[in-house]
PDB file of N, CA and C in Angstrom:
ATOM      1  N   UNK A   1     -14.816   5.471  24.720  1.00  0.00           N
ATOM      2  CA  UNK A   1     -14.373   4.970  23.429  1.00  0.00           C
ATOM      3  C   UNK A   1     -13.212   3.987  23.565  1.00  0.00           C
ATOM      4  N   UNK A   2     -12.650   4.060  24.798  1.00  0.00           N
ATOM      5  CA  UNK A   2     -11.295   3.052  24.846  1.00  0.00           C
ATOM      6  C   UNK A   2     -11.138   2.373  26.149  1.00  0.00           C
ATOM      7  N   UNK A   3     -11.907   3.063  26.995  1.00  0.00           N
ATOM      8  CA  UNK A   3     -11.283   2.643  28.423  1.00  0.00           C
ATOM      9  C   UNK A   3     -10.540   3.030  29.116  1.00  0.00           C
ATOM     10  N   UNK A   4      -9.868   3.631  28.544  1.00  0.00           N
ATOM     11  CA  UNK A   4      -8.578   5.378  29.722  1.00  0.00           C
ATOM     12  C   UNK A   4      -9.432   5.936  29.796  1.00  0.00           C
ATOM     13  N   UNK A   5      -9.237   6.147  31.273  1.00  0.00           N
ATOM     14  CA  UNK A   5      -9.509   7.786  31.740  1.00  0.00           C
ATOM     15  C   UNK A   5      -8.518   8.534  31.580  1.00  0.00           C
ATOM     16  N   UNK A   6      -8.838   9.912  31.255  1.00  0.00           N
ATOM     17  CA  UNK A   6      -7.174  10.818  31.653  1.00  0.00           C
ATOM     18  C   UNK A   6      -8.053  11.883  32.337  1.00  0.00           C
ATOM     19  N   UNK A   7      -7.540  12.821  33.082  1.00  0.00           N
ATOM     20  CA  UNK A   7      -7.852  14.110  33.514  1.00  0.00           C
ATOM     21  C   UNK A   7      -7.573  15.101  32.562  1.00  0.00           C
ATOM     22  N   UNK A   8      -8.403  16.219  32.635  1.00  0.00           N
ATOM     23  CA  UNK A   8      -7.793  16.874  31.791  1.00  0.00           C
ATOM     24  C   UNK A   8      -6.826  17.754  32.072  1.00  0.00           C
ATOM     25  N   UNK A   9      -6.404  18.228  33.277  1.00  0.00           N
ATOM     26  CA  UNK A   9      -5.270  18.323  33.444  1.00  0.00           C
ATOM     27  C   UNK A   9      -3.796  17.851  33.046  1.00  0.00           C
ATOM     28  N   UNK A  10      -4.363  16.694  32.824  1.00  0.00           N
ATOM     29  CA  UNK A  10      -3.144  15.938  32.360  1.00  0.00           C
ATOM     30  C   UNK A  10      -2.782  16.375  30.988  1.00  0.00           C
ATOM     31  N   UNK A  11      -3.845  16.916  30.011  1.00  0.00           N
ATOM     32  CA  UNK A  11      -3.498  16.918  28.598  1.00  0.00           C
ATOM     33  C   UNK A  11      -2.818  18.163  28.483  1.00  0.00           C
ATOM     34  N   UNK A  12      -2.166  18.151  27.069  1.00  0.00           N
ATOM     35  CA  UNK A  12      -1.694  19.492  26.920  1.00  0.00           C
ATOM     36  C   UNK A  12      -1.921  19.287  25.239  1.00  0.00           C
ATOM     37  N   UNK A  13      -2.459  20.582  24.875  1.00  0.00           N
ATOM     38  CA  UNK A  13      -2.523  20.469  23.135  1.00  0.00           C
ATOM     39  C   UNK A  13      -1.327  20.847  22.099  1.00  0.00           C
ATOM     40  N   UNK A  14      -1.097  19.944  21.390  1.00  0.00           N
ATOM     41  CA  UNK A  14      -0.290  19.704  20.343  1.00  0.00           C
ATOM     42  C   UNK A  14      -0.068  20.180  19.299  1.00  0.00           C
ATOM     43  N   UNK A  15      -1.444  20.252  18.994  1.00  0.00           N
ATOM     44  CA  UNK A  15      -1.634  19.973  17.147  1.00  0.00           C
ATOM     45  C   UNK A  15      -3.094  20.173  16.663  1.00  0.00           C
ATOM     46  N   UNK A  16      -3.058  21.568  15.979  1.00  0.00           N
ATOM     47  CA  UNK A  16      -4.797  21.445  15.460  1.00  0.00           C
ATOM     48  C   UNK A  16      -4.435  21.480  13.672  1.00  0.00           C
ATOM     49  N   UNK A  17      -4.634  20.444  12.791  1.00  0.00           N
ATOM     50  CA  UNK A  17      -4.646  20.433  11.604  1.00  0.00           C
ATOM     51  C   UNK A  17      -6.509  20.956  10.881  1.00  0.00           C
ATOM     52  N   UNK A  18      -6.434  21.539   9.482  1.00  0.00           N
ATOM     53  CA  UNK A  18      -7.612  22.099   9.082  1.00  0.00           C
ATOM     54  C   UNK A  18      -7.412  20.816   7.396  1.00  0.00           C
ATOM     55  N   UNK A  19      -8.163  20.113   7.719  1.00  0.00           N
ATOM     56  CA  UNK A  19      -7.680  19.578   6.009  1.00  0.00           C
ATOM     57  C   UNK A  19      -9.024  19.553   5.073  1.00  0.00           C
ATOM     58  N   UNK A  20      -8.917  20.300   4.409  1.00  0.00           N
ATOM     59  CA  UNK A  20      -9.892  20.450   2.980  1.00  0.00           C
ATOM     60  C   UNK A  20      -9.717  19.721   1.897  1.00  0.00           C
ATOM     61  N   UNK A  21     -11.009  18.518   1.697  1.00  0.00           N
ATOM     62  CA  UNK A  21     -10.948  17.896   0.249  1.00  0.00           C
ATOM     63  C   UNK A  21     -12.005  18.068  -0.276  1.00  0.00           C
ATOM     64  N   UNK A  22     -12.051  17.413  -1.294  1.00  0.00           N
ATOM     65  CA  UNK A  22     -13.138  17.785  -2.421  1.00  0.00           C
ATOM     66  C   UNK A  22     -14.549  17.665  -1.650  1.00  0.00           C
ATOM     67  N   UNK A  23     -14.663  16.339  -1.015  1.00  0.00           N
ATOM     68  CA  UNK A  23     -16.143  16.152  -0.403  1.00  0.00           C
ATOM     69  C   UNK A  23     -16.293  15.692   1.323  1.00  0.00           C
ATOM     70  N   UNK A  24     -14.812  16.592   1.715  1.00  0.00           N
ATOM     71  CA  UNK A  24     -15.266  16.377   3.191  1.00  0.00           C
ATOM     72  C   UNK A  24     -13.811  17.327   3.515  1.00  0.00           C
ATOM     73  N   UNK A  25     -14.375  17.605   5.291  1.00  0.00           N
ATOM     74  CA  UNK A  25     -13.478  18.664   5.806  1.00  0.00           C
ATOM     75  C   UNK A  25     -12.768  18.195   7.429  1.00  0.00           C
ATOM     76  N   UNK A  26     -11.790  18.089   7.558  1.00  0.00           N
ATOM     77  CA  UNK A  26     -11.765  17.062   9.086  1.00  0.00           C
ATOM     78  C   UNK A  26     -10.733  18.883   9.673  1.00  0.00           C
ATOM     79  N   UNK A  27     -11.098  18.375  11.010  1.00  0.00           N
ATOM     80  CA  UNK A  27     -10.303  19.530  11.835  1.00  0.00           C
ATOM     81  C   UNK A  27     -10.356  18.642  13.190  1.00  0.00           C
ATOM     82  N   UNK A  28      -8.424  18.354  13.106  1.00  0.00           N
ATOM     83  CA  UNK A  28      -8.028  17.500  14.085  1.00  0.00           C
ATOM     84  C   UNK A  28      -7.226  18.073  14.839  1.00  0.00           C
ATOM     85  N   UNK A  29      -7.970  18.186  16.562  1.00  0.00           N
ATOM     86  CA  UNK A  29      -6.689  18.558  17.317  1.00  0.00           C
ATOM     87  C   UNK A  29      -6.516  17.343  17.961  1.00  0.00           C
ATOM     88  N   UNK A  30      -4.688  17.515  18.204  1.00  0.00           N
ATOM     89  CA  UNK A  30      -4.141  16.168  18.852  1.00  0.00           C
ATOM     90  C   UNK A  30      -3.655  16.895  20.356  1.00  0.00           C
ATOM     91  N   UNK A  31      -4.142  16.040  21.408  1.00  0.00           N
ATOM     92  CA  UNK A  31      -3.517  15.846  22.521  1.00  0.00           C
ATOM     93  C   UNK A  31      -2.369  14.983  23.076  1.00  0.00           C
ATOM     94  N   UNK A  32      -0.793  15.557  24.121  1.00  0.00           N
ATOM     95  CA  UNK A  32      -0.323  14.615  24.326  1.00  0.00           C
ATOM     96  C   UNK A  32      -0.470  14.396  25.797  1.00  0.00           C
ATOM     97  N   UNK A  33      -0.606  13.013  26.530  1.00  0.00           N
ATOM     98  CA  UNK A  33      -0.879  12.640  27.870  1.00  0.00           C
ATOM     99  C   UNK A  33       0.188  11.266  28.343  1.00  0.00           C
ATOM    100  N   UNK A  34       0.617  11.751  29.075  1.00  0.00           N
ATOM    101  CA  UNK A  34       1.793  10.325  29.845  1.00  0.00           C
ATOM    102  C   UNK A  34       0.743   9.857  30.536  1.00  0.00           C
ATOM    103  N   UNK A  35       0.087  10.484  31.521  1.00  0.00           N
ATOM    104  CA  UNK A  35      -0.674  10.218  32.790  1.00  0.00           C
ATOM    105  C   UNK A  35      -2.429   9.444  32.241  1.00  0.00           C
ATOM    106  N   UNK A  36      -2.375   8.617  32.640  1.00  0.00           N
ATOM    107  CA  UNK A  36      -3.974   7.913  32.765  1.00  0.00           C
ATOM    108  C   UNK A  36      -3.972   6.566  33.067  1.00  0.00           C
ATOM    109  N   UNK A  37      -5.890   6.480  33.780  1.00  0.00           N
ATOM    110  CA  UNK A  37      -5.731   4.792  33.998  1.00  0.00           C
ATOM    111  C   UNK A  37      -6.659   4.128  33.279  1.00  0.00           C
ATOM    112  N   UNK A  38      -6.602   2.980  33.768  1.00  0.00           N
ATOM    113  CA  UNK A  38      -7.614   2.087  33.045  1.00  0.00           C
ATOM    114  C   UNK A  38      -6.804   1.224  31.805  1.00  0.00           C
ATOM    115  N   UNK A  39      -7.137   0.301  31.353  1.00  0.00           N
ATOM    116  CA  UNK A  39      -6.671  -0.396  30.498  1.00  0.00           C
ATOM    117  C   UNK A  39      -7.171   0.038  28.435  1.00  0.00           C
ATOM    118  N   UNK A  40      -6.892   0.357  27.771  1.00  0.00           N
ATOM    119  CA  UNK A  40      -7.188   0.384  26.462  1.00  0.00           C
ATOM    120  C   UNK A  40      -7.836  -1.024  25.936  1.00  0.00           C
ATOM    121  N   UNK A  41      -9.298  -1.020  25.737  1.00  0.00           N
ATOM    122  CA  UNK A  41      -9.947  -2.234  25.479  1.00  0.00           C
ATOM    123  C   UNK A  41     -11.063  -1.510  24.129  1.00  0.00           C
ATOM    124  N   UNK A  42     -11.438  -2.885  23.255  1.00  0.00           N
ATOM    125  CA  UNK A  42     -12.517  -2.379  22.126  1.00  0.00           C
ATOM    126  C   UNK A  42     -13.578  -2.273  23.373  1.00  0.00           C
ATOM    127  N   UNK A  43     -14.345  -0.990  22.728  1.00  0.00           N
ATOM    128  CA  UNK A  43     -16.009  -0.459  23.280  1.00  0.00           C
ATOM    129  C   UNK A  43     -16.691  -0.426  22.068  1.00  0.00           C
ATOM    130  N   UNK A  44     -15.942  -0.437  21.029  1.00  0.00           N
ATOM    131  CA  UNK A  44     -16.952  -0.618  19.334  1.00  0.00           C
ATOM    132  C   UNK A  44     -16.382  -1.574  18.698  1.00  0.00           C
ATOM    133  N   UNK A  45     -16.921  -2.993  18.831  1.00  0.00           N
ATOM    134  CA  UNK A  45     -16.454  -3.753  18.034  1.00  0.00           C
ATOM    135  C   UNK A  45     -16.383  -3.755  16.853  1.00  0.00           C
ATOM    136  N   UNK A  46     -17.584  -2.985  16.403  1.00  0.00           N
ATOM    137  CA  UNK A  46     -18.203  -3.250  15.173  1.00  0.00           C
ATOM    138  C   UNK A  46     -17.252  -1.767  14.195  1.00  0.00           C
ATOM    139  N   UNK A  47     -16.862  -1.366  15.450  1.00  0.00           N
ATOM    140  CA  UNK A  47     -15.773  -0.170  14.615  1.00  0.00           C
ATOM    141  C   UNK A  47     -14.146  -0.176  14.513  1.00  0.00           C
ATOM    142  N   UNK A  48     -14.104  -0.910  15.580  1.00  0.00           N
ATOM    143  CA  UNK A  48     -12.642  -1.455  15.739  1.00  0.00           C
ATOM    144  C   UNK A  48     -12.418  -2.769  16.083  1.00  0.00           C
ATOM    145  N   UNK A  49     -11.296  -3.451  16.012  1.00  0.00           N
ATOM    146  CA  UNK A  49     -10.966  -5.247  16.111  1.00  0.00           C
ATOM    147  C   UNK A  49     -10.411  -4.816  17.412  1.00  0.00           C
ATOM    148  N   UNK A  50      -8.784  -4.113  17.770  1.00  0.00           N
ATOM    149  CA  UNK A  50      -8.090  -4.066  18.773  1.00  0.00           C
ATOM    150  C   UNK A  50      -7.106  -2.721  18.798  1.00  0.00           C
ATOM    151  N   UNK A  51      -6.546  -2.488  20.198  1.00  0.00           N
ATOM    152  CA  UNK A  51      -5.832  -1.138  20.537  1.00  0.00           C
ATOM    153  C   UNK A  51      -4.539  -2.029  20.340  1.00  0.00           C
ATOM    154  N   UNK A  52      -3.587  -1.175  20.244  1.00  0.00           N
ATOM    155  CA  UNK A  52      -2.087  -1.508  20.116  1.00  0.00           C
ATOM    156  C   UNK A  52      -1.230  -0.369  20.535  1.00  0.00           C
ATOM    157  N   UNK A  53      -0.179  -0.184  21.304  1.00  0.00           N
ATOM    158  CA  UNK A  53       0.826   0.490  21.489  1.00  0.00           C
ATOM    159  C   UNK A  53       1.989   0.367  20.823  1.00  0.00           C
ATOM    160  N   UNK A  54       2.677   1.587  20.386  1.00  0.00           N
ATOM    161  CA  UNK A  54       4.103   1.401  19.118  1.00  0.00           C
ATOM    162  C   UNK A  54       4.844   1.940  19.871  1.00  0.00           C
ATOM    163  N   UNK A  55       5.967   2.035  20.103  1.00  0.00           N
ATOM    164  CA  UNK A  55       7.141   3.424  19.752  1.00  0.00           C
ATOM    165  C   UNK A  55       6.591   4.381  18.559  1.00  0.00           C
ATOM    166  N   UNK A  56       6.601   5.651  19.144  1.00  0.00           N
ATOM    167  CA  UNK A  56       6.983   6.961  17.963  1.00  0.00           C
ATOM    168  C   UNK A  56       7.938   6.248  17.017  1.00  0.00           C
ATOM    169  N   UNK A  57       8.813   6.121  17.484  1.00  0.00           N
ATOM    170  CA  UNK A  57       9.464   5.939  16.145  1.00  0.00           C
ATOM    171  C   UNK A  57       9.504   4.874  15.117  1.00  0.00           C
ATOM    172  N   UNK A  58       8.771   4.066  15.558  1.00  0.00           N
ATOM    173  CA  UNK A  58       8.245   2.868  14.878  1.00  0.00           C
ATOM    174  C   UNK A  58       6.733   2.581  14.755  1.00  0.00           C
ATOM    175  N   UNK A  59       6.370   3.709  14.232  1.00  0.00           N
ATOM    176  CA  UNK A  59       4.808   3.534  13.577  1.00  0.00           C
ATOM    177  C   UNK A  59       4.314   2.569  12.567  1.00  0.00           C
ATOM    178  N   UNK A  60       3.226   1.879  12.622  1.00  0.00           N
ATOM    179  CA  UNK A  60       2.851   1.194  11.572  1.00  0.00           C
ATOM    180  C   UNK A  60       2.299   1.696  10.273  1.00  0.00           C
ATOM    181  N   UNK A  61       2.969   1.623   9.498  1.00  0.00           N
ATOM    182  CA  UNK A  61       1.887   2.077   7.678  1.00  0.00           C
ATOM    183  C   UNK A  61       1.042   1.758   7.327  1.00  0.00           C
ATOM    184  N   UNK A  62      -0.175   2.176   6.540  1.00  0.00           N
ATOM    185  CA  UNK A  62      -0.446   4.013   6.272  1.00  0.00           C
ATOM    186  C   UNK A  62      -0.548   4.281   8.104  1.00  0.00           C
ATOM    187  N   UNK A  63      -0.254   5.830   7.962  1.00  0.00           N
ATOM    188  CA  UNK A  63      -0.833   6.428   9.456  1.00  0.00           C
ATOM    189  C   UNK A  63      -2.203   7.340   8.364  1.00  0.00           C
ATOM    190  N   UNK A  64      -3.385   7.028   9.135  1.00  0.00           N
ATOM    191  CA  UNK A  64      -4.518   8.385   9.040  1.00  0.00           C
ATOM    192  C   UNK A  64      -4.339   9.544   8.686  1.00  0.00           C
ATOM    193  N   UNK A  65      -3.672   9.988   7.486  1.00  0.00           N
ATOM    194  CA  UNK A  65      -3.500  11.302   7.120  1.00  0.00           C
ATOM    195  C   UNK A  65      -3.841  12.478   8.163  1.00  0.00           C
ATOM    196  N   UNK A  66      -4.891  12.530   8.525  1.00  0.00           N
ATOM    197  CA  UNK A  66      -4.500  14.559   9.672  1.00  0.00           C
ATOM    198  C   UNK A  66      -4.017  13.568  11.071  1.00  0.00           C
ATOM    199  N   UNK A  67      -4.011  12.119  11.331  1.00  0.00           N
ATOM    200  CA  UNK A  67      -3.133  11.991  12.519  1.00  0.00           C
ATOM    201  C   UNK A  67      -1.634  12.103  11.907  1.00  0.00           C
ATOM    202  N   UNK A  68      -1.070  11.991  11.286  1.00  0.00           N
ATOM    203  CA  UNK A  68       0.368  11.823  10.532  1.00  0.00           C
ATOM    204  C   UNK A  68       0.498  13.539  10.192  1.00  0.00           C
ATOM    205  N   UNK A  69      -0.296  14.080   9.975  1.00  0.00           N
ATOM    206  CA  UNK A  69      -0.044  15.583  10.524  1.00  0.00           C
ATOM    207  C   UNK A  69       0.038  16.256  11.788  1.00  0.00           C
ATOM    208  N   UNK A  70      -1.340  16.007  12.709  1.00  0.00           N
ATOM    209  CA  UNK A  70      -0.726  16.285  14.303  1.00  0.00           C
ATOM    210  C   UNK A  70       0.825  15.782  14.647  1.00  0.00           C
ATOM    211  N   UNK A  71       1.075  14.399  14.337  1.00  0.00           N
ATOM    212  CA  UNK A  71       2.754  13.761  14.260  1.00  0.00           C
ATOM    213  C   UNK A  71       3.317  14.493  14.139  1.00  0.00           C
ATOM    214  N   UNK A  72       3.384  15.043  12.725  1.00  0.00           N
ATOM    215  CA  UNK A  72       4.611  15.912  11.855  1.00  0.00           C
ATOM    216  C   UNK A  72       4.654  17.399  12.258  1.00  0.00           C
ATOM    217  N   UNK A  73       3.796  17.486  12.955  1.00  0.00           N
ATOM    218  CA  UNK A  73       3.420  19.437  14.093  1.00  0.00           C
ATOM    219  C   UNK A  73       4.142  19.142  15.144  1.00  0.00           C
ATOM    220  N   UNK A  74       3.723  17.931  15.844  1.00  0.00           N
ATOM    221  CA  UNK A  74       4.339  17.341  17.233  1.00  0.00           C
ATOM    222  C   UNK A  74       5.853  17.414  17.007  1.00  0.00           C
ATOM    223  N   UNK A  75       6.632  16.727  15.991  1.00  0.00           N
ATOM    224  CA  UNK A  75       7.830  16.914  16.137  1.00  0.00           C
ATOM    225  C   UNK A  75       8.441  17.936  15.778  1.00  0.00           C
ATOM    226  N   UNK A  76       8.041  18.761  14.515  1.00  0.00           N
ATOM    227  CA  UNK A  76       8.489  20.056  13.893  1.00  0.00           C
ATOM    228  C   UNK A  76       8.342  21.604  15.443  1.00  0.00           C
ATOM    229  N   UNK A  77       7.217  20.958  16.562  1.00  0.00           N
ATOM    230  CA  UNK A  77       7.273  21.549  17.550  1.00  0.00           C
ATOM    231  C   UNK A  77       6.374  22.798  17.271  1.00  0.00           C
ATOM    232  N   UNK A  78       5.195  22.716  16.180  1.00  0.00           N
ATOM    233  CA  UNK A  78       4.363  24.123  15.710  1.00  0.00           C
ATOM    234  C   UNK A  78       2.965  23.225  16.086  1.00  0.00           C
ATOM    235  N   UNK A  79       1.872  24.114  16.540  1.00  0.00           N
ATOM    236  CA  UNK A  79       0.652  24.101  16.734  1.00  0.00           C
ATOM    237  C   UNK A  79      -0.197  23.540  15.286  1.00  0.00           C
ATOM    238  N   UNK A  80      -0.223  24.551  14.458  1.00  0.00           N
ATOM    239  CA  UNK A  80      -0.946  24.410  13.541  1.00  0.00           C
ATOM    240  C   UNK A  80       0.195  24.480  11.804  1.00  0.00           C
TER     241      UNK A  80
END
């Protein structure tokens, strides 16, 4: 989907959000990884334009609602 590899060793889990709306149900777990190679490139054009890297602390607006929750778990330091 991007072009990193990571091991899975490398990951460690973060963040599993459960979010319930009227006509759909998402259940997002977030992984965090320092370690991987390969370059971040589009593999779905037709789904994405381009990858970008931020600072945490300088995210771009809107964030994806249950990713802006894994976020807000990640720093509050709770799983779910």
């Amino acid at each position: 989907e991007t072009g990193i590899e990571i091991n899975e060793a490398d990951l460690r889990l973060i963040s599993v959000s459960d979010d319930i709306l009227p006509d759909v149900h998402f259940i997002t777990a977030g992984f965090f990884c320092e370690k991987f190679t390969g370059e971040a490139r589009v593999m779905e054009p037709d789904v994405i334009t381009q990858w970008q890297w931020f600072d945490f602390g300088v995210l771009p607006a809107p964030i994806y609602f249950p990713s802006k929750k894994v976020l807000d778990n990640f720093l509050a330091k709770k799983i779910y």
